[in-house]
PDB file of N, CA and C in Angstrom:
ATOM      1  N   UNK A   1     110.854  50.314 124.746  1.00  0.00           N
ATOM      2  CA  UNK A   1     109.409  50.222 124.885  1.00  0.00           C
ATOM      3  C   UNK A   1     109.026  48.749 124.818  1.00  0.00           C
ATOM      4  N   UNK A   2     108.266  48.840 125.885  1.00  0.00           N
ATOM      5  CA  UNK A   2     108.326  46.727 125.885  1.00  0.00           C
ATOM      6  C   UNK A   2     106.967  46.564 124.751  1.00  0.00           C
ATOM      7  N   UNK A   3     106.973  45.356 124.215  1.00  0.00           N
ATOM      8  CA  UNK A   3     105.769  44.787 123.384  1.00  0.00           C
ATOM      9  C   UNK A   3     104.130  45.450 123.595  1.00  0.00           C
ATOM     10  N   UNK A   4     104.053  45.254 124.917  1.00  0.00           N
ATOM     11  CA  UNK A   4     102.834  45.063 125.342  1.00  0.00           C
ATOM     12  C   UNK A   4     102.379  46.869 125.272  1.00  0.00           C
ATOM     13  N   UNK A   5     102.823  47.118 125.276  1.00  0.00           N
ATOM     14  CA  UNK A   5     102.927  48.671 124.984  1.00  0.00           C
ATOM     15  C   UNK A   5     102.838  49.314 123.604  1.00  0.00           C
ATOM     16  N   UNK A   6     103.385  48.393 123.156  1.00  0.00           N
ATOM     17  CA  UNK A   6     103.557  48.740 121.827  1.00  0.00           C
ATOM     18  C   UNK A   6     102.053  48.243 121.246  1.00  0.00           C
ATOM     19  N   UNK A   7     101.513  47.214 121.351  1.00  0.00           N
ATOM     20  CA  UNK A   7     100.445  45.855 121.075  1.00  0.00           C
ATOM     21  C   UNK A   7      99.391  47.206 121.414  1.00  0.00           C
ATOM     22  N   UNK A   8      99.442  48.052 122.701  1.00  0.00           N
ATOM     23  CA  UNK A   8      98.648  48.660 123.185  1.00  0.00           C
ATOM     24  C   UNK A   8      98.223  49.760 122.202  1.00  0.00           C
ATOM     25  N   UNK A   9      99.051  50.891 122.322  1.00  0.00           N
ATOM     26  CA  UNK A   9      99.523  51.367 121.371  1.00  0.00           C
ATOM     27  C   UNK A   9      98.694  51.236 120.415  1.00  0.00           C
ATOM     28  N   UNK A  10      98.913  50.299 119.561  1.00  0.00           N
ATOM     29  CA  UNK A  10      98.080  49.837 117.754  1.00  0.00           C
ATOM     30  C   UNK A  10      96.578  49.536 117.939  1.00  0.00           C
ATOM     31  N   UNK A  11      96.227  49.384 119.066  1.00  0.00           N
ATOM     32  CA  UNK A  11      94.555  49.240 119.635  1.00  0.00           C
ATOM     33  C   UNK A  11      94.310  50.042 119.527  1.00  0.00           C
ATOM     34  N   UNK A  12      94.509  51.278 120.486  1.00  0.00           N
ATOM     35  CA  UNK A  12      94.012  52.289 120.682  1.00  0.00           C
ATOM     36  C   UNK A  12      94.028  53.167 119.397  1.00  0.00           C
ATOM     37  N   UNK A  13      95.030  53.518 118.368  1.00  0.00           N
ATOM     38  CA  UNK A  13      95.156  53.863 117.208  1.00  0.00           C
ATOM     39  C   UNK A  13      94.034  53.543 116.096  1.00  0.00           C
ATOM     40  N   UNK A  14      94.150  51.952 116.337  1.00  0.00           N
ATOM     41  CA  UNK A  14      92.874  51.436 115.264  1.00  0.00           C
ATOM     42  C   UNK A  14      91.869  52.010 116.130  1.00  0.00           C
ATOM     43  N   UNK A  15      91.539  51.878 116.847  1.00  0.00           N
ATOM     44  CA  UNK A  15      90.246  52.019 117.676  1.00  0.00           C
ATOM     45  C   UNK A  15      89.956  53.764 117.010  1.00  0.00           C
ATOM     46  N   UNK A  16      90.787  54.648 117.405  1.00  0.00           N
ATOM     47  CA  UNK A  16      90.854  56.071 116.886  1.00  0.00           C
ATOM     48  C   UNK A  16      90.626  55.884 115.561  1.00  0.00           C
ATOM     49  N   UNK A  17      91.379  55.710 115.202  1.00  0.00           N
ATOM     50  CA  UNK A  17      91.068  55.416 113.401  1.00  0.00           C
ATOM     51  C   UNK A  17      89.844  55.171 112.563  1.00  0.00           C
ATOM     52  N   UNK A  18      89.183  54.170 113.273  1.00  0.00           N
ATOM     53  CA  UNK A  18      87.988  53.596 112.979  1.00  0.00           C
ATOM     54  C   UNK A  18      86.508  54.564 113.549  1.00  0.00           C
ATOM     55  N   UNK A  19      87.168  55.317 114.491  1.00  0.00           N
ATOM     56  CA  UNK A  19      86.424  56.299 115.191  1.00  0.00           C
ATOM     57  C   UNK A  19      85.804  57.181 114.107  1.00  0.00           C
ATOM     58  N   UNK A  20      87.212  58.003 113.927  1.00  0.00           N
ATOM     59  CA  UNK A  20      87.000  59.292 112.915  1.00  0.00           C
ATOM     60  C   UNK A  20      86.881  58.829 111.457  1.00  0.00           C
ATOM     61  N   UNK A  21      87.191  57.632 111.159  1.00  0.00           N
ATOM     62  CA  UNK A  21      86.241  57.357 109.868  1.00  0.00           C
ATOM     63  C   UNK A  21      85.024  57.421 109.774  1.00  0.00           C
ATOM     64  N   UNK A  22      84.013  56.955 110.786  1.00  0.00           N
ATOM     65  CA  UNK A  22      83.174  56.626 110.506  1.00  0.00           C
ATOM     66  C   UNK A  22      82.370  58.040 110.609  1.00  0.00           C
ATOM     67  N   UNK A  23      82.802  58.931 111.585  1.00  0.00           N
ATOM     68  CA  UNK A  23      82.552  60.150 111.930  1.00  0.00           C
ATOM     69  C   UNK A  23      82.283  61.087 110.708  1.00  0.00           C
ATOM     70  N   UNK A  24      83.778  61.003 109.614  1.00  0.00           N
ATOM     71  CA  UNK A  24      83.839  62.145 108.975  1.00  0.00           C
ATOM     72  C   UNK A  24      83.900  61.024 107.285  1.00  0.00           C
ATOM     73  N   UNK A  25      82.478  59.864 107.423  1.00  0.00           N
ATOM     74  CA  UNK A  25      82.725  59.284 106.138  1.00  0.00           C
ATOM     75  C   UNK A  25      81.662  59.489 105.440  1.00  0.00           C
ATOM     76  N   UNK A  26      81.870  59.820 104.075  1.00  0.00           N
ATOM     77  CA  UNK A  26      81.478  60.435 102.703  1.00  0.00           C
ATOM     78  C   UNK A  26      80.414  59.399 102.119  1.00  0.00           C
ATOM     79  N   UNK A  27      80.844  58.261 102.303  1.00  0.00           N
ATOM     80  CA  UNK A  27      80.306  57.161 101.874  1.00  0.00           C
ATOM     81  C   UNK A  27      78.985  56.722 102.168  1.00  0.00           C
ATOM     82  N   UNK A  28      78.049  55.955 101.940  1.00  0.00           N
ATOM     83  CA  UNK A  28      77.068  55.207 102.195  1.00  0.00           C
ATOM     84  C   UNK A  28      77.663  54.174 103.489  1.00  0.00           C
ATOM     85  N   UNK A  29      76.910  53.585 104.391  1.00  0.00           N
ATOM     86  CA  UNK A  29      76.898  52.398 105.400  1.00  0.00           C
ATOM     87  C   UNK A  29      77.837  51.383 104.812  1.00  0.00           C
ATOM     88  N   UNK A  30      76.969  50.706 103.524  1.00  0.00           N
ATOM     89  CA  UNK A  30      77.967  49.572 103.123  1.00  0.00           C
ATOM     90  C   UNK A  30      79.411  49.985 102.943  1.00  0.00           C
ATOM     91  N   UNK A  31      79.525  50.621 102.085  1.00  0.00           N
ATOM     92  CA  UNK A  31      80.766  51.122 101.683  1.00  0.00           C
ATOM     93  C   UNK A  31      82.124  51.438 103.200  1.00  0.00           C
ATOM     94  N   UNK A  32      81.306  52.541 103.460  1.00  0.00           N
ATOM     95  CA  UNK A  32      81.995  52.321 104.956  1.00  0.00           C
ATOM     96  C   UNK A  32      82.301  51.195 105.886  1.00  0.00           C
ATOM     97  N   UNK A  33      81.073  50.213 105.921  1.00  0.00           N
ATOM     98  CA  UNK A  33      81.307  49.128 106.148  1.00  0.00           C
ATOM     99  C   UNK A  33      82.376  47.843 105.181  1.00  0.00           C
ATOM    100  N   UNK A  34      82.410  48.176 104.136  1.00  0.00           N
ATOM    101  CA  UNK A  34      83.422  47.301 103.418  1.00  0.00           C
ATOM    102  C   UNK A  34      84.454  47.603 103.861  1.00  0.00           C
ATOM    103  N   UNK A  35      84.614  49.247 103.665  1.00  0.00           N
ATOM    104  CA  UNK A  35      86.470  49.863 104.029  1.00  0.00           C
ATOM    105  C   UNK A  35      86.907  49.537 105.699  1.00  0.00           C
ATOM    106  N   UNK A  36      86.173  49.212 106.395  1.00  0.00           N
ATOM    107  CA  UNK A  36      85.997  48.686 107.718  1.00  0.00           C
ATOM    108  C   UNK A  36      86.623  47.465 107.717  1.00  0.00           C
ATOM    109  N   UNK A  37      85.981  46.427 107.404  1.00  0.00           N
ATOM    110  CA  UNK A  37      86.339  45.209 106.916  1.00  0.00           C
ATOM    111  C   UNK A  37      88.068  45.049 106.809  1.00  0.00           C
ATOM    112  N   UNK A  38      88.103  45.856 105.434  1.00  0.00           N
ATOM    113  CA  UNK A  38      89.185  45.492 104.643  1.00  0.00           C
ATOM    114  C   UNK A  38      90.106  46.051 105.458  1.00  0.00           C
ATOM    115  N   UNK A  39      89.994  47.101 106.294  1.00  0.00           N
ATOM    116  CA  UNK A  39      91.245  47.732 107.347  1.00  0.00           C
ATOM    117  C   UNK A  39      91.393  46.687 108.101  1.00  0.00           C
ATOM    118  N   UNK A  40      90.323  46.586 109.192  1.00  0.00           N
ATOM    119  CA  UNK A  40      90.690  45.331 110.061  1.00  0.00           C
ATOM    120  C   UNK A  40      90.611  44.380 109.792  1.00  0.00           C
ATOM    121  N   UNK A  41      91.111  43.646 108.163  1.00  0.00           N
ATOM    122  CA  UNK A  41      91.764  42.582 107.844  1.00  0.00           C
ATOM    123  C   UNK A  41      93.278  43.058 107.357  1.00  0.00           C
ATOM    124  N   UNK A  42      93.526  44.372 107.340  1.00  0.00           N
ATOM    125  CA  UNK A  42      95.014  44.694 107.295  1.00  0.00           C
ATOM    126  C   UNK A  42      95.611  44.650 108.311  1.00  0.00           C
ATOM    127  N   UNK A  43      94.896  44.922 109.394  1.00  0.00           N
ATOM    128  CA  UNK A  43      95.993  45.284 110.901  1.00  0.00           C
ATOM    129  C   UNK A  43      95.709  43.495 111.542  1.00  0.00           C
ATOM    130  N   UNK A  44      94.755  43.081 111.123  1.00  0.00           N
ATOM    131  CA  UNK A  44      95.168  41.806 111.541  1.00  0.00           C
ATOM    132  C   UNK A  44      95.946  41.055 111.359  1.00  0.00           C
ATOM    133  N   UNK A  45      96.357  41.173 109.829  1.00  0.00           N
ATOM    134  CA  UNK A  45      96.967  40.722 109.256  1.00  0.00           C
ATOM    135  C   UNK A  45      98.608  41.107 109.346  1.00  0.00           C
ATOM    136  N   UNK A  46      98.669  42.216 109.935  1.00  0.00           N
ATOM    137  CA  UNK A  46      99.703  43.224 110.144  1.00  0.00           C
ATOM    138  C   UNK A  46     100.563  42.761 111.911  1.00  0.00           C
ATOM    139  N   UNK A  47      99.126  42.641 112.440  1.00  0.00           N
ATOM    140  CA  UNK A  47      99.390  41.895 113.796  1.00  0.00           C
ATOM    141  C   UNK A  47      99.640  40.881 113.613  1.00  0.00           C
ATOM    142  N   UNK A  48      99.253  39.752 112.995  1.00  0.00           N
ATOM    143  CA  UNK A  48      99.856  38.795 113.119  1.00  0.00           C
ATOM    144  C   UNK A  48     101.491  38.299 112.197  1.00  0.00           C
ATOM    145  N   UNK A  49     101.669  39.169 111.561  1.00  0.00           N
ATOM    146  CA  UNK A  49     103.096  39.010 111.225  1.00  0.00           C
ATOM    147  C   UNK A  49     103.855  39.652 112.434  1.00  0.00           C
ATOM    148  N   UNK A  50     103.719  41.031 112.868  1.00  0.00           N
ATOM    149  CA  UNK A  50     104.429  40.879 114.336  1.00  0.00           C
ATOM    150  C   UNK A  50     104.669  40.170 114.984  1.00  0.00           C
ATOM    151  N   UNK A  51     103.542  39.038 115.919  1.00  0.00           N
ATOM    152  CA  UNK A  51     103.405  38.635 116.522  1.00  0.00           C
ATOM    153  C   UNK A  51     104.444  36.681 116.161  1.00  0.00           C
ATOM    154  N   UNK A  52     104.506  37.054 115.254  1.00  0.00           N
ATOM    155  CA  UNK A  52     104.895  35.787 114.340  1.00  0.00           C
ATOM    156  C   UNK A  52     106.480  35.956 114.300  1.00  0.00           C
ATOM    157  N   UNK A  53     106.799  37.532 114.393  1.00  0.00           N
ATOM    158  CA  UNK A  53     108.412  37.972 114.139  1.00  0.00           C
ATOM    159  C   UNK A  53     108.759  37.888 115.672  1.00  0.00           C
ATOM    160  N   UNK A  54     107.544  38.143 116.575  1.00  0.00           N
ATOM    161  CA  UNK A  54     107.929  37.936 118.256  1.00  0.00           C
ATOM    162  C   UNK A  54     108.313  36.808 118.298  1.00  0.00           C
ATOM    163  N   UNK A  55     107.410  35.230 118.424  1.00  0.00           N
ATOM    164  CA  UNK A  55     107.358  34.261 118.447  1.00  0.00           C
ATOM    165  C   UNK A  55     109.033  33.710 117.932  1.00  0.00           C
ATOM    166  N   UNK A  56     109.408  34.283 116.529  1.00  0.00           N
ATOM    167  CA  UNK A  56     110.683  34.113 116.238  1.00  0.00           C
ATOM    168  C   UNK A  56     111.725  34.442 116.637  1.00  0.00           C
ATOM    169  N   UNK A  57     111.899  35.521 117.370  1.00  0.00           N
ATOM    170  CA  UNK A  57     112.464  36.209 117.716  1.00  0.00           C
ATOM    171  C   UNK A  57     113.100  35.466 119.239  1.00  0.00           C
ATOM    172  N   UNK A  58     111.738  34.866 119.980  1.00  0.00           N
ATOM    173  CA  UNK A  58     111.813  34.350 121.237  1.00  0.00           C
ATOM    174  C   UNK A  58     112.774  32.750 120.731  1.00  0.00           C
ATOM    175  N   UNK A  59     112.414  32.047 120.252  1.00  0.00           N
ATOM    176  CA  UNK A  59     112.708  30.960 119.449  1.00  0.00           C
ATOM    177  C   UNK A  59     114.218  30.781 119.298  1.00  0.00           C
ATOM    178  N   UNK A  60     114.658  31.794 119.193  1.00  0.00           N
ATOM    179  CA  UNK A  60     116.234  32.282 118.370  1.00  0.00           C
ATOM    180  C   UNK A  60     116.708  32.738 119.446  1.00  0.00           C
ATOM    181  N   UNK A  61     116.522  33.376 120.393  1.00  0.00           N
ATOM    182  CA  UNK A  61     116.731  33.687 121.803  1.00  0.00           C
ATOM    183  C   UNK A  61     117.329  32.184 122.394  1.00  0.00           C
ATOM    184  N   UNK A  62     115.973  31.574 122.997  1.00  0.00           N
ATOM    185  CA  UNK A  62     115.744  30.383 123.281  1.00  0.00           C
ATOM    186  C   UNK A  62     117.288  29.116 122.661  1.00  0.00           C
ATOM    187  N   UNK A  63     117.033  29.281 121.207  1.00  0.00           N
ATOM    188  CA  UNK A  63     118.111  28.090 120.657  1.00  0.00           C
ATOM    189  C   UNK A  63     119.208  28.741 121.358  1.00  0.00           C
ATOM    190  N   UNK A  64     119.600  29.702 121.290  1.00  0.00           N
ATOM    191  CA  UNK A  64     121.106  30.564 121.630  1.00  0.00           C
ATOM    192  C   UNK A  64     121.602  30.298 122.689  1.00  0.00           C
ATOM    193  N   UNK A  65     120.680  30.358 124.077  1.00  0.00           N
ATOM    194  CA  UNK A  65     120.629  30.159 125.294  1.00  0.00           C
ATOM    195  C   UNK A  65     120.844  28.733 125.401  1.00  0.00           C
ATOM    196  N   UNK A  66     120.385  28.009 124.888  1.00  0.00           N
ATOM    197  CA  UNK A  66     120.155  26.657 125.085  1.00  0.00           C
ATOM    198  C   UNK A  66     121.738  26.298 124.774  1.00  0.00           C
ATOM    199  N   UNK A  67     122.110  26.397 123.645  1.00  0.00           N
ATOM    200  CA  UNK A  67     123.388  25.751 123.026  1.00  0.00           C
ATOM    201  C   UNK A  67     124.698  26.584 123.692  1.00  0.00           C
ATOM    202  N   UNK A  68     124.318  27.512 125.058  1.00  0.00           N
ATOM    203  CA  UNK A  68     125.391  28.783 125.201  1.00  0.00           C
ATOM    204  C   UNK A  68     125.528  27.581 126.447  1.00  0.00           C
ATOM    205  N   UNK A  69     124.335  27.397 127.087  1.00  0.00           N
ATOM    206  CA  UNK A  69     124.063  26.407 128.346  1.00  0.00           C
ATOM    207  C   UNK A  69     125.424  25.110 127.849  1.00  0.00           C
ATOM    208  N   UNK A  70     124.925  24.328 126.792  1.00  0.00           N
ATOM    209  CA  UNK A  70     125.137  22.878 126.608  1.00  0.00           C
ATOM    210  C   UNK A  70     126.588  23.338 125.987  1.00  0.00           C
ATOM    211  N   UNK A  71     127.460  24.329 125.911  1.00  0.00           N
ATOM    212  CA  UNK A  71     128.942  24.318 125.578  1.00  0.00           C
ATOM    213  C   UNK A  71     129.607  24.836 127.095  1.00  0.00           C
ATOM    214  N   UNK A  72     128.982  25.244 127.854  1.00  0.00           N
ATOM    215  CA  UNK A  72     129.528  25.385 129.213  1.00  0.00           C
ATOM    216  C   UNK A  72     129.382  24.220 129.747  1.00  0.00           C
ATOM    217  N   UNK A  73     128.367  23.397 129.615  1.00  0.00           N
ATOM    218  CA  UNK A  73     128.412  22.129 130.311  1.00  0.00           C
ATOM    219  C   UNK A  73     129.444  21.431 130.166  1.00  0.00           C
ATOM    220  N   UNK A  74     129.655  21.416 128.443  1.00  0.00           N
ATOM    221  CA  UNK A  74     131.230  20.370 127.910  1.00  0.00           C
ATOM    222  C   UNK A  74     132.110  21.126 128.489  1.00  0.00           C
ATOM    223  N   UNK A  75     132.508  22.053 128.479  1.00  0.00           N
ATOM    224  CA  UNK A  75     133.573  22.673 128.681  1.00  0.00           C
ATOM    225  C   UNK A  75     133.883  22.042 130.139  1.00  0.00           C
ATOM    226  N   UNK A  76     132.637  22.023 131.454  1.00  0.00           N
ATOM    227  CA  UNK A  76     133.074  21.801 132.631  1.00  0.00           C
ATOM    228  C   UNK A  76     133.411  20.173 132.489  1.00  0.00           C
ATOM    229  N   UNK A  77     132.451  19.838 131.834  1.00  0.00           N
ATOM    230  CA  UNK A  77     132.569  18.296 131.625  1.00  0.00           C
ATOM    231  C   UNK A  77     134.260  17.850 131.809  1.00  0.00           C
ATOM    232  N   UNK A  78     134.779  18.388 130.697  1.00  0.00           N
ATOM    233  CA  UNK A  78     135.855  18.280 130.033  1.00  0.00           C
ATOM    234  C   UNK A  78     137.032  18.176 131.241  1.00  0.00           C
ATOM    235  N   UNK A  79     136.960  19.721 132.179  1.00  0.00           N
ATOM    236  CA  UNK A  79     137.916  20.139 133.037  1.00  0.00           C
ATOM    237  C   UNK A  79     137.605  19.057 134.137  1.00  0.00           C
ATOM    238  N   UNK A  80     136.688  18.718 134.518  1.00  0.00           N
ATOM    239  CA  UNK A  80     136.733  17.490 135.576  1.00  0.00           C
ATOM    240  C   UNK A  80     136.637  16.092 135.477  1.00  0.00           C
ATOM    241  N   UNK A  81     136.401  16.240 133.870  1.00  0.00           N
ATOM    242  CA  UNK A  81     137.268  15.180 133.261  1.00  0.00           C
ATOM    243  C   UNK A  81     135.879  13.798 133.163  1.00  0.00           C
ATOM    244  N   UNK A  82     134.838  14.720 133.980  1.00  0.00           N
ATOM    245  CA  UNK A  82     133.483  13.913 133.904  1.00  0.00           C
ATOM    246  C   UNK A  82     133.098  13.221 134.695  1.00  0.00           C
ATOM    247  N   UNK A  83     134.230  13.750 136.114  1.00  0.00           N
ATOM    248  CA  UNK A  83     133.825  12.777 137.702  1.00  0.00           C
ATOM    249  C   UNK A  83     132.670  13.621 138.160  1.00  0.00           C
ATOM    250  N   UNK A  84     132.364  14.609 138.048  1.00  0.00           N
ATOM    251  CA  UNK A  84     131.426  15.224 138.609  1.00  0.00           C
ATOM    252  C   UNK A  84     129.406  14.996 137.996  1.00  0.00           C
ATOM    253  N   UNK A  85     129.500  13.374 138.059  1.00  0.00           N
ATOM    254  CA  UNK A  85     127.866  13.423 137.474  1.00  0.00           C
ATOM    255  C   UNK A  85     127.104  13.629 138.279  1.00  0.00           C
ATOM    256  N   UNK A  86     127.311  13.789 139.809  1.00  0.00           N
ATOM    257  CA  UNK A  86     126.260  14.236 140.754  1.00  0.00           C
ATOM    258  C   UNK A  86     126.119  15.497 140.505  1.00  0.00           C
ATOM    259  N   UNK A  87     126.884  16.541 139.759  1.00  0.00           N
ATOM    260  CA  UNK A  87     126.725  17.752 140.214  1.00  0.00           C
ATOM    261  C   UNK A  87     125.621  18.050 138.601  1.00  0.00           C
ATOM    262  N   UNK A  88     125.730  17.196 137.832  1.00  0.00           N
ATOM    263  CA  UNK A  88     124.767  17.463 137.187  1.00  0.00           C
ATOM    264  C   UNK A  88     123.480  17.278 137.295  1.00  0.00           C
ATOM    265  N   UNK A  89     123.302  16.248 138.103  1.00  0.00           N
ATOM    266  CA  UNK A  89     121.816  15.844 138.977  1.00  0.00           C
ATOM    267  C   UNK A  89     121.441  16.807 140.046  1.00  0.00           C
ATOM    268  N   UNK A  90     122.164  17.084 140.833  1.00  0.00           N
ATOM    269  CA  UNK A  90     121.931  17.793 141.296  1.00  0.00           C
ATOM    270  C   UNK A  90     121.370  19.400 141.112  1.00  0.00           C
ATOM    271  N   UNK A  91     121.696  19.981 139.772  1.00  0.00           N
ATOM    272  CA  UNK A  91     121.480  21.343 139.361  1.00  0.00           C
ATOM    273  C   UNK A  91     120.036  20.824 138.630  1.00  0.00           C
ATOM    274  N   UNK A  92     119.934  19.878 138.195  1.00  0.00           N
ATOM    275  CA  UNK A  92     118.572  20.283 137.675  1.00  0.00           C
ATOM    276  C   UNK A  92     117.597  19.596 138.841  1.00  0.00           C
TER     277      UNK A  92
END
């Protein structure tokens, strides 16, 4: 299930959520309105640690790739012994 789906997903939920609270709530306005508040400072708060474990996630990806790149480079480096600097100009 890709992200964005998922991201989707937790909208529509809060959105529901916030629906039938308000629908089937016991409480006075304020009150309801506080517990309002304090939810959607949980899922924000909730979202943004996701979004923070994405970000990391990509990051750690990213370094992996990068350093998987720059040990194939030595490696070719190595086998041609390092006559080949056009072919490194050339690829990027």
């Amino acid at each position: 299930m890709s992200s964005g789906k998922v991201l989707l997903a937790l909208l529509a939920g809060v959105a529901a959520g916030a629906l039938l609270g308000v629908l089937f709530a016991p409480d006075k306005g304020s009150g309801t309105r506080k517990k309002f508040s304090r939810k959607g400072e949980d899922y924000a708060e909730e979202l943004t640690e996701k979004f923070n474990e994405l970000i990391t996630g990509f990051k750690e990806k990213f370094a992996d790739v990068k350093e998987e790149v720059s040990d194939i480079a030595e490696k070719v480096k190595t086998k041609t012994g390092g006559k080949n600097k056009d072919a490194k100009t050339s690829v990027a």
